[in-house]
N, C-alpha and C. Protein backbone atom coordinates (compact mmCIF):
# COMPACT_ATOMS: atom_id res chain seq x y z
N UNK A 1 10.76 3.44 -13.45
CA UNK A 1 10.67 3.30 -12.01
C UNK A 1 12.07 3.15 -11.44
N UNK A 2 12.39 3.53 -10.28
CA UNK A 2 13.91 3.81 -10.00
C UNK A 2 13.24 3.72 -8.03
N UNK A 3 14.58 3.06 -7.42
CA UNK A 3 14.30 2.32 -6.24
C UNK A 3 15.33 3.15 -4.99
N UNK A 4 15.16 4.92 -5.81
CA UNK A 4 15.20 5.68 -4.99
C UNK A 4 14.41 7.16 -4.97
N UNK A 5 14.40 7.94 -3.97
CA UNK A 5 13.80 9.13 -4.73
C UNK A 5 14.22 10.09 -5.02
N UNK A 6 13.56 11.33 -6.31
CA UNK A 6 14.26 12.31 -6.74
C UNK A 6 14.95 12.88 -5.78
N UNK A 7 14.55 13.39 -4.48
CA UNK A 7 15.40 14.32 -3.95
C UNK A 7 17.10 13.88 -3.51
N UNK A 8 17.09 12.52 -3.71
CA UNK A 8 18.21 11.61 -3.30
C UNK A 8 18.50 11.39 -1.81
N UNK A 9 16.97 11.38 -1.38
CA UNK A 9 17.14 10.72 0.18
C UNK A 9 16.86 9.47 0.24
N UNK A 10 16.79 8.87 -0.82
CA UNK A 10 16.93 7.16 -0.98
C UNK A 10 17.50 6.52 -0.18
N UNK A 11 18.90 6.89 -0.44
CA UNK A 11 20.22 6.35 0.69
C UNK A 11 19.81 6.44 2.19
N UNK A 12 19.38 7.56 2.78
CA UNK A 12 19.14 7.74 4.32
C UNK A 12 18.19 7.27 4.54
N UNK A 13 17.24 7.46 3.51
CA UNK A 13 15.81 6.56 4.18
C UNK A 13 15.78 5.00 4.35
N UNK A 14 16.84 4.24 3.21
CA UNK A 14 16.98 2.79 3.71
C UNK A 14 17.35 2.70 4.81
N UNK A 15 18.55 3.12 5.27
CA UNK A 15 19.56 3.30 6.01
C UNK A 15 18.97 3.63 7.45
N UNK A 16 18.17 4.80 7.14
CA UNK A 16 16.55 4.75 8.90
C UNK A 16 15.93 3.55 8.85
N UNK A 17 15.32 2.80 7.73
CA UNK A 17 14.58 1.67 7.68
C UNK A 17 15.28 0.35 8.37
N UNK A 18 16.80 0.69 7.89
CA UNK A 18 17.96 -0.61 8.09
C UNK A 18 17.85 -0.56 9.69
N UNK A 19 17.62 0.31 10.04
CA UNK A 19 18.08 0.19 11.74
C UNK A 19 17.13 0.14 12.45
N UNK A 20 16.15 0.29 11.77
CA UNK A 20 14.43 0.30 12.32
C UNK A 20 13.84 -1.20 12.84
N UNK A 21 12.98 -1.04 13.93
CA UNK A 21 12.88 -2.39 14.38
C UNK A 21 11.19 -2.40 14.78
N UNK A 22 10.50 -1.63 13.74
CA UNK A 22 9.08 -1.30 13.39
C UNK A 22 9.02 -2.24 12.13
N UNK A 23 8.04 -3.18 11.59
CA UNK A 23 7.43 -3.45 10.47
C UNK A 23 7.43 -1.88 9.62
N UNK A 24 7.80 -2.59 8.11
CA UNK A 24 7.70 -1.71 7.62
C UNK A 24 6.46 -1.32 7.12
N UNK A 25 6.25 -0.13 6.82
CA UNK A 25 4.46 -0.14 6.37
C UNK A 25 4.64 0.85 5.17
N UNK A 26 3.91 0.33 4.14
CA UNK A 26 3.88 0.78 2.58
C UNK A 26 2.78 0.93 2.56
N UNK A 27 1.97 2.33 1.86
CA UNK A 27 1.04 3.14 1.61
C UNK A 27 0.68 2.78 -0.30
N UNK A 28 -0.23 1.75 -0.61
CA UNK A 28 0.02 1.68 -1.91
C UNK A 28 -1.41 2.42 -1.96
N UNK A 29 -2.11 3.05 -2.98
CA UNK A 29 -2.97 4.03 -3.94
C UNK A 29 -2.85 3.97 -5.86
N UNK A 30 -3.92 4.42 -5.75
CA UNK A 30 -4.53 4.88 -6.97
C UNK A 30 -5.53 4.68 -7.55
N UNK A 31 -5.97 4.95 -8.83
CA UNK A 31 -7.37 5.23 -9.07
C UNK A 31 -8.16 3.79 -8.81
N UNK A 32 -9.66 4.19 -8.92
CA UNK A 32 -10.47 3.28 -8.86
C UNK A 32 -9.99 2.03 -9.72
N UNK A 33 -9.99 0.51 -9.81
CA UNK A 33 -10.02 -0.81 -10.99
C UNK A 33 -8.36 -0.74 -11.39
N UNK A 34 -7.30 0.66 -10.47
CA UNK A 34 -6.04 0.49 -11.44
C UNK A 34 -5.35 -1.01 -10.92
N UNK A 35 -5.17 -1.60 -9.81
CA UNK A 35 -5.00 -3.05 -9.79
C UNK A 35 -4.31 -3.18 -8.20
N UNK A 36 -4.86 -1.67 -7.89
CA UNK A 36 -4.24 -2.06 -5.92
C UNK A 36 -4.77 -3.61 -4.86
N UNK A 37 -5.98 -3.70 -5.05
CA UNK A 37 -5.85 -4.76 -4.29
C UNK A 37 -5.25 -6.09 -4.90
N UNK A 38 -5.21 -6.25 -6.53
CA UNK A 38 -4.48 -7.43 -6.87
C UNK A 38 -2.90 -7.57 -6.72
N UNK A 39 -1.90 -6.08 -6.77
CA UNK A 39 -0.73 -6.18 -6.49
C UNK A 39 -0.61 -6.16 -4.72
N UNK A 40 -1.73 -5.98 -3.84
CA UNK A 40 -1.35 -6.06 -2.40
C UNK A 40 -1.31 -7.86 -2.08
N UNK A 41 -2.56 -8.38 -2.91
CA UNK A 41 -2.55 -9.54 -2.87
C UNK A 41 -1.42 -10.35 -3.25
N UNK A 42 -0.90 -10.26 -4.04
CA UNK A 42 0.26 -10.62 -5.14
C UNK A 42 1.67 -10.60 -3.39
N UNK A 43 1.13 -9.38 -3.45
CA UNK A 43 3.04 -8.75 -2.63
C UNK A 43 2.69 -9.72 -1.12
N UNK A 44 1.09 -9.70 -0.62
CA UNK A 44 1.50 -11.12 0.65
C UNK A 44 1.26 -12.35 0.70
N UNK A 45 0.54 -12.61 -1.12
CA UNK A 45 0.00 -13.85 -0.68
C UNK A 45 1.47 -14.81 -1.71
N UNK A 46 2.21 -14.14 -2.60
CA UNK A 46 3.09 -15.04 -3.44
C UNK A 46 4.71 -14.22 -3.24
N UNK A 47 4.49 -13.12 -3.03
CA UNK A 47 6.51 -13.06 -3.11
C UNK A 47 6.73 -12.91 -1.51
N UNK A 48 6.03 -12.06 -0.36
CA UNK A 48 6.46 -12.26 1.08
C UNK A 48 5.55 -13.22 1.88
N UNK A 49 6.23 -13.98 2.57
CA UNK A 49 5.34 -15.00 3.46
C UNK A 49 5.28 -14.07 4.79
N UNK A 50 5.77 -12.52 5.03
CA UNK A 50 5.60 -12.41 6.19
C UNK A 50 4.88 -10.60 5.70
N UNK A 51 3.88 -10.51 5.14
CA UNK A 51 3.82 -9.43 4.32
C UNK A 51 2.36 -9.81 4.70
N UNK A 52 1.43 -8.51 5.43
CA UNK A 52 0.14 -8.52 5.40
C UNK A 52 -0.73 -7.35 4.78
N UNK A 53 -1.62 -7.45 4.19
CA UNK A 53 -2.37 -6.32 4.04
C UNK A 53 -3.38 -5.73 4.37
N UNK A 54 -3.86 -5.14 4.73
CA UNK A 54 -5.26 -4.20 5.24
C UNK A 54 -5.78 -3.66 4.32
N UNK A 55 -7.15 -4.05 3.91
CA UNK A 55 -7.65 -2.85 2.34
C UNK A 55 -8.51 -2.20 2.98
N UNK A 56 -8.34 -0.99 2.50
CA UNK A 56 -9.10 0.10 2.48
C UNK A 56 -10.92 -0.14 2.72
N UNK A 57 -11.29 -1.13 1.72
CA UNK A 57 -12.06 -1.14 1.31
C UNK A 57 -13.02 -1.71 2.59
N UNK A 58 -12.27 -2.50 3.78
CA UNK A 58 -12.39 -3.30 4.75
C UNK A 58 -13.31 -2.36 5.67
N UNK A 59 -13.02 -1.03 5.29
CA UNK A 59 -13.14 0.09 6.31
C UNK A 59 -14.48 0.95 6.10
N UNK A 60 -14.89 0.68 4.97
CA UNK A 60 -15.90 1.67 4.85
C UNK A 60 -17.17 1.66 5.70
N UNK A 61 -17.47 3.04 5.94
CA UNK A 61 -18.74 3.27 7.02
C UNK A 61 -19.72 2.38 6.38
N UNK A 62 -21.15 2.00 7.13
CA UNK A 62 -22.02 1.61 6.50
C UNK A 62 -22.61 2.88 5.98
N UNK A 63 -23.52 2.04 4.68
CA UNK A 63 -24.33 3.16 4.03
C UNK A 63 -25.23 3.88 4.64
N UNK A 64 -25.84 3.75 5.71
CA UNK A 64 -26.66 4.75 6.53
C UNK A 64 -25.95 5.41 7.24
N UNK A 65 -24.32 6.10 7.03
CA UNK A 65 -23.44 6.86 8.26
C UNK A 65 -23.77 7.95 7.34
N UNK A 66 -24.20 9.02 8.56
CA UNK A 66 -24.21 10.84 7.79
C UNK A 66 -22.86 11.11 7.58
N UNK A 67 -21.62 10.59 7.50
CA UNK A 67 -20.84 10.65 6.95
C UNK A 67 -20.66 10.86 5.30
N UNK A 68 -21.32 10.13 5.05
CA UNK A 68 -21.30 10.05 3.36
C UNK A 68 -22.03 11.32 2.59
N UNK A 69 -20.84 11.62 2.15
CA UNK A 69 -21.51 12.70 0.91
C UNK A 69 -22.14 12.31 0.05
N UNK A 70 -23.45 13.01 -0.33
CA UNK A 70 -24.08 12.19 -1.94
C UNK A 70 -23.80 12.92 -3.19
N UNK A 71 -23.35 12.31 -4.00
CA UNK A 71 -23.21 12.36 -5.21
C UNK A 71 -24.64 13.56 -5.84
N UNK A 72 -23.67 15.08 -6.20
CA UNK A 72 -24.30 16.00 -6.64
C UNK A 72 -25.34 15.34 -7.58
N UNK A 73 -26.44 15.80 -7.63
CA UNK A 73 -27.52 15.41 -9.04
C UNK A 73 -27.73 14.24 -9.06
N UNK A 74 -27.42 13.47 -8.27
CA UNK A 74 -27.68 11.46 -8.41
C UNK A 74 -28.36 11.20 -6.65
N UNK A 75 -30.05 11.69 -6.75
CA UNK A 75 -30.41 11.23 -5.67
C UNK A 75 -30.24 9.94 -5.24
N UNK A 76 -29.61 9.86 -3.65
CA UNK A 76 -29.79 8.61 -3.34
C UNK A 76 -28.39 8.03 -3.48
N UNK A 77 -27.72 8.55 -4.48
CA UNK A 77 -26.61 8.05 -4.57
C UNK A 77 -25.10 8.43 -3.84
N UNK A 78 -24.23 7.78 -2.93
CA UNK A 78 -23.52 8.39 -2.09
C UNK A 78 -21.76 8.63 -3.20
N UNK A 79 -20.78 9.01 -2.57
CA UNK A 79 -20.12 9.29 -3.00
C UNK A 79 -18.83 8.25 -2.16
N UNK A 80 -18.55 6.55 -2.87
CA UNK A 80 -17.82 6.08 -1.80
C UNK A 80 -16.40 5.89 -2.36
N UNK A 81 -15.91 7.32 -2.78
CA UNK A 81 -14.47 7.36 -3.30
C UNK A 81 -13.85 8.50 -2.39
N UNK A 82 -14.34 9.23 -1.28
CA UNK A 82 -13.50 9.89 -0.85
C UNK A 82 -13.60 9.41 0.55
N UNK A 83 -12.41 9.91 1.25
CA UNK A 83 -11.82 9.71 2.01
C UNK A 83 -12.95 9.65 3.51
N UNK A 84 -13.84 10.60 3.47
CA UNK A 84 -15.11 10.26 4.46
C UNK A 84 -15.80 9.21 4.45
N UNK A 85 -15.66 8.55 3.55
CA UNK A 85 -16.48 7.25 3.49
C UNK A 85 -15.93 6.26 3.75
N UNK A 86 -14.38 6.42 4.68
CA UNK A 86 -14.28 5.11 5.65
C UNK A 86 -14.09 5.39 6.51
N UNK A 87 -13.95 4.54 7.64
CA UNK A 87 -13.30 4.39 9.13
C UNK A 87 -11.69 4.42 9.08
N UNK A 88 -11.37 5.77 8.65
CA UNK A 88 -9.62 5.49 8.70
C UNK A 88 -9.13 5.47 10.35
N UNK A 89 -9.52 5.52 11.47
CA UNK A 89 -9.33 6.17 12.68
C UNK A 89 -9.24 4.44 12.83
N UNK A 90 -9.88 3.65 12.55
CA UNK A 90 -10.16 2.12 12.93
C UNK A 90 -9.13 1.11 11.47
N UNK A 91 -9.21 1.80 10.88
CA UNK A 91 -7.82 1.66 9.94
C UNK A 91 -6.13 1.70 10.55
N UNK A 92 -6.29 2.68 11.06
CA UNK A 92 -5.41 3.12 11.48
C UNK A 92 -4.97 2.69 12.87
N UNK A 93 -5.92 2.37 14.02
CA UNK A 93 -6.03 1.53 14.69
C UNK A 93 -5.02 0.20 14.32
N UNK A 94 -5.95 -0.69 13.62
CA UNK A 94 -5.29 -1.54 13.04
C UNK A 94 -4.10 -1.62 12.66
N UNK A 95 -3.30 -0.97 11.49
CA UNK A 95 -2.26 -0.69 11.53
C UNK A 95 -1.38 -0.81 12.52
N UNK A 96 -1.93 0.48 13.59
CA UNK A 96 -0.99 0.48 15.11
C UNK A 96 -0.63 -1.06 16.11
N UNK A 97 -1.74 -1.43 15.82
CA UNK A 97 -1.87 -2.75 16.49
C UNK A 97 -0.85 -3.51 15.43
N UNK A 98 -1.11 -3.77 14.46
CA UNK A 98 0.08 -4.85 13.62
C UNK A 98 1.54 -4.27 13.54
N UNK A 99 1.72 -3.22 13.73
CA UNK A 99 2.90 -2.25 14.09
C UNK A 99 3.67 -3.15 15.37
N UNK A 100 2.95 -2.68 16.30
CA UNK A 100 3.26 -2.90 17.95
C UNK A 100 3.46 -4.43 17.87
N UNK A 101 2.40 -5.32 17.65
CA UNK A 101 2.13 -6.74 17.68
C UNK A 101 3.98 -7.65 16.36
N UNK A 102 4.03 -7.11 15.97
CA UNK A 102 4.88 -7.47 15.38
C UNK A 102 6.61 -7.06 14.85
N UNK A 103 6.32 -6.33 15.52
CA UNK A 103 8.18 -5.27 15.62
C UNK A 103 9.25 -6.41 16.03
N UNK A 104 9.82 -6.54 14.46
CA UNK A 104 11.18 -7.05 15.07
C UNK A 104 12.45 -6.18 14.23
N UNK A 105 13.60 -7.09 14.27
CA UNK A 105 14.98 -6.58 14.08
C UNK A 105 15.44 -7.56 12.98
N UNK A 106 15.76 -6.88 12.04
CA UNK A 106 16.29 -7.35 10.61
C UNK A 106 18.06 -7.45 10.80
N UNK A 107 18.69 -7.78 10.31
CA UNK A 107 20.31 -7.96 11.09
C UNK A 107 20.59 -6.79 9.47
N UNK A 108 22.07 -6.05 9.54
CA UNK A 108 21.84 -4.96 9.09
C UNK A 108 22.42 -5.65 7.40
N UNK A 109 23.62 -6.31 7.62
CA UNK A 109 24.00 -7.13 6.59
C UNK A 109 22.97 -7.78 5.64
N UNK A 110 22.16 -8.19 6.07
CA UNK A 110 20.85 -9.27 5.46
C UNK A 110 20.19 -8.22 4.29
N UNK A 111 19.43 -6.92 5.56
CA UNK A 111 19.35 -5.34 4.45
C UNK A 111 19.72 -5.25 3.97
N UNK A 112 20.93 -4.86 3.81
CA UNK A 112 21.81 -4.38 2.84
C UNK A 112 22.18 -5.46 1.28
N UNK A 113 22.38 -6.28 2.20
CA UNK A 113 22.43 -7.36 0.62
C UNK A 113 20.55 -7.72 -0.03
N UNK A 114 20.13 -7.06 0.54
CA UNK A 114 18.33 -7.03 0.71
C UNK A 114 18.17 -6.05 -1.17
N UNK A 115 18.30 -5.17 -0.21
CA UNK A 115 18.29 -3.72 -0.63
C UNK A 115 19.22 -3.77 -2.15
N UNK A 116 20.50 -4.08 -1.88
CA UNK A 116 20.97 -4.32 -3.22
C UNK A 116 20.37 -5.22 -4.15
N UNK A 117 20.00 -6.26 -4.27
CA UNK A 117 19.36 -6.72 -5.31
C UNK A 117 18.10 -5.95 -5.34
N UNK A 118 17.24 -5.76 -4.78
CA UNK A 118 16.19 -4.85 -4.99
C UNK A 118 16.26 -3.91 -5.97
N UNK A 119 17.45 -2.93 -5.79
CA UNK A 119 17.62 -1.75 -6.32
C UNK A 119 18.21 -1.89 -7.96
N UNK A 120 19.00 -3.28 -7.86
CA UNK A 120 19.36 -3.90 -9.37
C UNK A 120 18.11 -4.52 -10.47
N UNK A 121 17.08 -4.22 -9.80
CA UNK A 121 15.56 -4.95 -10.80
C UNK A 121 15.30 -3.74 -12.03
N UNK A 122 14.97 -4.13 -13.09
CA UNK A 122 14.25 -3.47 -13.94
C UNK A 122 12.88 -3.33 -13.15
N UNK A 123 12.39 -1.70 -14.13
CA UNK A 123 11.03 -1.46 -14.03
C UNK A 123 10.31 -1.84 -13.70
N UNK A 124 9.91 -3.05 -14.69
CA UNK A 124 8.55 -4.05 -14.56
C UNK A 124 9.50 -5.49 -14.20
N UNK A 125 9.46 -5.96 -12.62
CA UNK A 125 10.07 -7.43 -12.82
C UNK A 125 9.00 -7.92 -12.84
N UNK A 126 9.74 -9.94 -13.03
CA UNK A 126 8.93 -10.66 -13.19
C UNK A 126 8.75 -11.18 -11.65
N UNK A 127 7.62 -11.79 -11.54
CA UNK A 127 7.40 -11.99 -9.99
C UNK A 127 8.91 -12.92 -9.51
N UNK A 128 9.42 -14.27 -10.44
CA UNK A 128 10.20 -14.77 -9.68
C UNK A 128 11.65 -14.03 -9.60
N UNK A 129 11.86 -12.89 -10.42
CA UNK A 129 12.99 -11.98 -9.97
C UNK A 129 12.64 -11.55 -8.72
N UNK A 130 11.57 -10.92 -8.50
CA UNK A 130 10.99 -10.25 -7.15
C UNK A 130 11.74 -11.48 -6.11
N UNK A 131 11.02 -12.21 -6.33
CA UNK A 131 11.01 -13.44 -5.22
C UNK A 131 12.94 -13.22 -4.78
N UNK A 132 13.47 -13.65 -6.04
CA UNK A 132 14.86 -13.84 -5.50
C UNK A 132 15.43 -12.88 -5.29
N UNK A 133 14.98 -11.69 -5.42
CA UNK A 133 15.67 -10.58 -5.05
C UNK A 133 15.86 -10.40 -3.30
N UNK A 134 14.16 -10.64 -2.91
CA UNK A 134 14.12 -10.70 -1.50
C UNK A 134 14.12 -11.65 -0.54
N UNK A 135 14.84 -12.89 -1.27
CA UNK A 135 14.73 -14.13 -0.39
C UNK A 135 16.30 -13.71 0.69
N UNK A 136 15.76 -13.82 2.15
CA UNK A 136 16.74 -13.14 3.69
C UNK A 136 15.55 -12.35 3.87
N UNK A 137 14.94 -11.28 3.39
CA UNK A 137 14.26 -10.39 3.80
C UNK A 137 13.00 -10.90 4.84
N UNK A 138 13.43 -10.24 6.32
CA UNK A 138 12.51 -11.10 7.16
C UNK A 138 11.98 -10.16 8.20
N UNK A 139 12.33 -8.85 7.70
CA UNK A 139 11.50 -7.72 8.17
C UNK A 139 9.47 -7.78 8.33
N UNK A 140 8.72 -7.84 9.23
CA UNK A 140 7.40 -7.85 8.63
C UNK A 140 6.66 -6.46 7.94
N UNK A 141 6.24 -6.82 6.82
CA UNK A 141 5.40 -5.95 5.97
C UNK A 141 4.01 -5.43 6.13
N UNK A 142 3.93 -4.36 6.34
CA UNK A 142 2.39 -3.99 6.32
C UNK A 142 1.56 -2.74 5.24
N UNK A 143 0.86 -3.75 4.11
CA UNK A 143 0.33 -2.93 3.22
C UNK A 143 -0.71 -2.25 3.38
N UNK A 144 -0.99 -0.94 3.41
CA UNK A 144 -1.77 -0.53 3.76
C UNK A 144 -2.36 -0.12 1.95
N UNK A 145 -3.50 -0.64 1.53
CA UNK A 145 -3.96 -0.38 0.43
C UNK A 145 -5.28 0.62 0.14
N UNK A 146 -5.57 1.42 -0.38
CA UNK A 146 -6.64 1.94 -0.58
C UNK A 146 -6.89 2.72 -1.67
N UNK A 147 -8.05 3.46 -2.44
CA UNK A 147 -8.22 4.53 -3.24
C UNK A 147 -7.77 6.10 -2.35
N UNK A 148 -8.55 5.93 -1.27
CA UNK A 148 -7.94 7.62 -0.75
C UNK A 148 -6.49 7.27 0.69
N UNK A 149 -6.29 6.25 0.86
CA UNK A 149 -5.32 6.00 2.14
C UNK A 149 -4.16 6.38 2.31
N UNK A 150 -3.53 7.33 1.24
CA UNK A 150 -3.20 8.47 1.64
C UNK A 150 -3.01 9.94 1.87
N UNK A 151 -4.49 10.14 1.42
CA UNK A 151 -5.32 11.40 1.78
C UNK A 151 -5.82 11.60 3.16
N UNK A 152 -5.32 10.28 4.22
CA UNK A 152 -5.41 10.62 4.98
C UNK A 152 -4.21 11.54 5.80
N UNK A 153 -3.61 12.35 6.21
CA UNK A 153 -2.57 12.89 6.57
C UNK A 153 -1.98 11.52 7.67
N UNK A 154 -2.43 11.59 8.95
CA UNK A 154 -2.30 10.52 10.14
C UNK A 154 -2.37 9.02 9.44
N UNK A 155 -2.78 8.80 8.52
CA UNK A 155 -2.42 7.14 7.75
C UNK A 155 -0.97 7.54 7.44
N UNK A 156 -0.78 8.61 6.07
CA UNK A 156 -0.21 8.85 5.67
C UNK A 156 1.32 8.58 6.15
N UNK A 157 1.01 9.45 7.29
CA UNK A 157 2.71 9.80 8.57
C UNK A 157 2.99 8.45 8.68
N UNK A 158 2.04 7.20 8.74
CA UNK A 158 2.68 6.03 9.32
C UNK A 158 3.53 5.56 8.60
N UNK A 159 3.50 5.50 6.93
CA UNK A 159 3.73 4.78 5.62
C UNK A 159 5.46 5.32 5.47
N UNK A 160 6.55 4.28 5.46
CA UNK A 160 7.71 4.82 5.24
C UNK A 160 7.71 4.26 3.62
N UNK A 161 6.79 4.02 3.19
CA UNK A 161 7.09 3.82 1.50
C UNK A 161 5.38 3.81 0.68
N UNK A 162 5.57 4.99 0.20
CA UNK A 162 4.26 5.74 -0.51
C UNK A 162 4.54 5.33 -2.27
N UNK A 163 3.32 4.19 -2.38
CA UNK A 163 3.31 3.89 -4.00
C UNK A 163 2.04 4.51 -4.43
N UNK A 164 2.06 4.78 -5.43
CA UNK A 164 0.72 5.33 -6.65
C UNK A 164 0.73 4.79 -7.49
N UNK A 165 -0.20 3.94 -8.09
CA UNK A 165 -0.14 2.76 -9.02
C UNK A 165 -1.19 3.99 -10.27
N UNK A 166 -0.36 3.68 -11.48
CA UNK A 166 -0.67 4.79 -12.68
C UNK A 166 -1.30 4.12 -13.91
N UNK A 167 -2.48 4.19 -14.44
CA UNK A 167 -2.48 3.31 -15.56
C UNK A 167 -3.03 4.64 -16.92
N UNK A 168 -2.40 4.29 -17.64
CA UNK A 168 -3.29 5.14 -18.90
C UNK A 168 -4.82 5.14 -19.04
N UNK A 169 -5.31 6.33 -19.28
CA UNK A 169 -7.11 6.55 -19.46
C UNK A 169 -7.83 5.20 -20.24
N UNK A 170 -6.91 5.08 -21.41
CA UNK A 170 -7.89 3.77 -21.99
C UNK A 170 -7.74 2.54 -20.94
N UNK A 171 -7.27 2.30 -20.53
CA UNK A 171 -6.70 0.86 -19.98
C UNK A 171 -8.23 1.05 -18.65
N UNK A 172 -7.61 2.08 -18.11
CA UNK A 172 -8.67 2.69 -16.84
C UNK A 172 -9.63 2.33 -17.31
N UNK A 173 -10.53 3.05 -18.24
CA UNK A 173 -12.08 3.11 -18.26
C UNK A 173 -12.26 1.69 -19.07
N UNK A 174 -11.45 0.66 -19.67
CA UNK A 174 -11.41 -0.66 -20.20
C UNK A 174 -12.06 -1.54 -18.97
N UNK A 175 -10.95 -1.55 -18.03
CA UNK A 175 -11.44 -1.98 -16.58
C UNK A 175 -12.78 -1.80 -15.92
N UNK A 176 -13.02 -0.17 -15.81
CA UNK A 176 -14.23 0.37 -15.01
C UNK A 176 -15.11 -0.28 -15.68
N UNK A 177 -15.48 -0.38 -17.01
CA UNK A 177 -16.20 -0.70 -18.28
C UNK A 177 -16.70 -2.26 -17.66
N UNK A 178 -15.63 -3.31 -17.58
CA UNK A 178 -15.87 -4.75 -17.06
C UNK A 178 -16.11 -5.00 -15.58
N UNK A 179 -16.20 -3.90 -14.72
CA UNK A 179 -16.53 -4.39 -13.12
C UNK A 179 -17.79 -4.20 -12.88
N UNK A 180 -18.10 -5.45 -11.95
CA UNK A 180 -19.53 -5.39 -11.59
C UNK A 180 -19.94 -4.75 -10.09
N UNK A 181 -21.03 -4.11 -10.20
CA UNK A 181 -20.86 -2.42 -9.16
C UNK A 181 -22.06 -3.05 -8.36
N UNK A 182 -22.47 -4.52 -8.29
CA UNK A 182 -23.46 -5.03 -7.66
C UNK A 182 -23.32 -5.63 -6.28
């Protein structure tokens, strides 16, 4: 994991962020059980005190919306992994509102010495590296978490930092294997 991106617009995109006086909003994803809502939880409830999240999951239509596709060959059964099967428009809503409701100004120095320890972390830190990496950081955070949330294009555009959380097949279906679908 590396705390810029391939194309090497790393540099300019902090650097738009540094001067930005929007909450930042991070787009985290991936598969079903891989551990998005426990690392959204993690990122506002123990390393940012000013870090909120919105789950996906908050959003879904009720089960009687003709929205929902059903699951080919499984009468009765709907399909609530794609992207029709929530209210992203009221998602997104939201978002806008914690956007607007909370816009402030980070001083540029604070970033920057922000940003540098950030970018000095190994791969996998430990939460209290996290912690001290970003203690000044007083920008507000907005996680936007979901399985499809950024399949939405218009979610998508909002997110100035797009994560995909990856786990190997065994680990995956280990998980799916232990959740209860009740």
């Amino acid at each position: 994991t590396t705390w810029s991106d391939r194309a090497g617009k790393g540099k300019s995109r902090l650097k738009k962020m540094a001067s930005s006086v929007r909450p930042l909003v991070v787009g985290l994803t991936g598969a079903s059980c891989s551990g998005k809502t426990t690392l959204a939880n993690i990122l506002a409830g123990k390393i940012f005190s000013h870090c909120t999240a919105l789950h996906q999951d908050d959003f879904y239509y009720e089960e009687s919306c003709e929205k929902h596709v059903p699951v080919e060959g499984m009468m009765g059964h709907m399909n609530w992994e794609l992207v029709t099967a929530f209210d992203m428009v009221e998602m997104r809503n939201s978002a806008e509102k914690f956007v607007t409701d909370k816009g402030a100004s980070v001083p540029r120095a604070v970033l920057s010495e922000v940003l540098s320890r950030v970018r000095g972390l190994p791969a996998s830190p430990a939460v209290g590296d996290v912690k001290k990496a970003v203690v000044g950081y007083c920008r507000p955070i907005l996680l936007l978490e979901g399985i499809t949330v950024l399949n939405d294009p218009k979610t998508a555009a909002m997110c100035d930092v797009k994560l995909f959380i990856e786990l190997d097949r065994e680990e995956l279906l280990r998980r799916r294997g232990g959740r209860s679908y009740d």
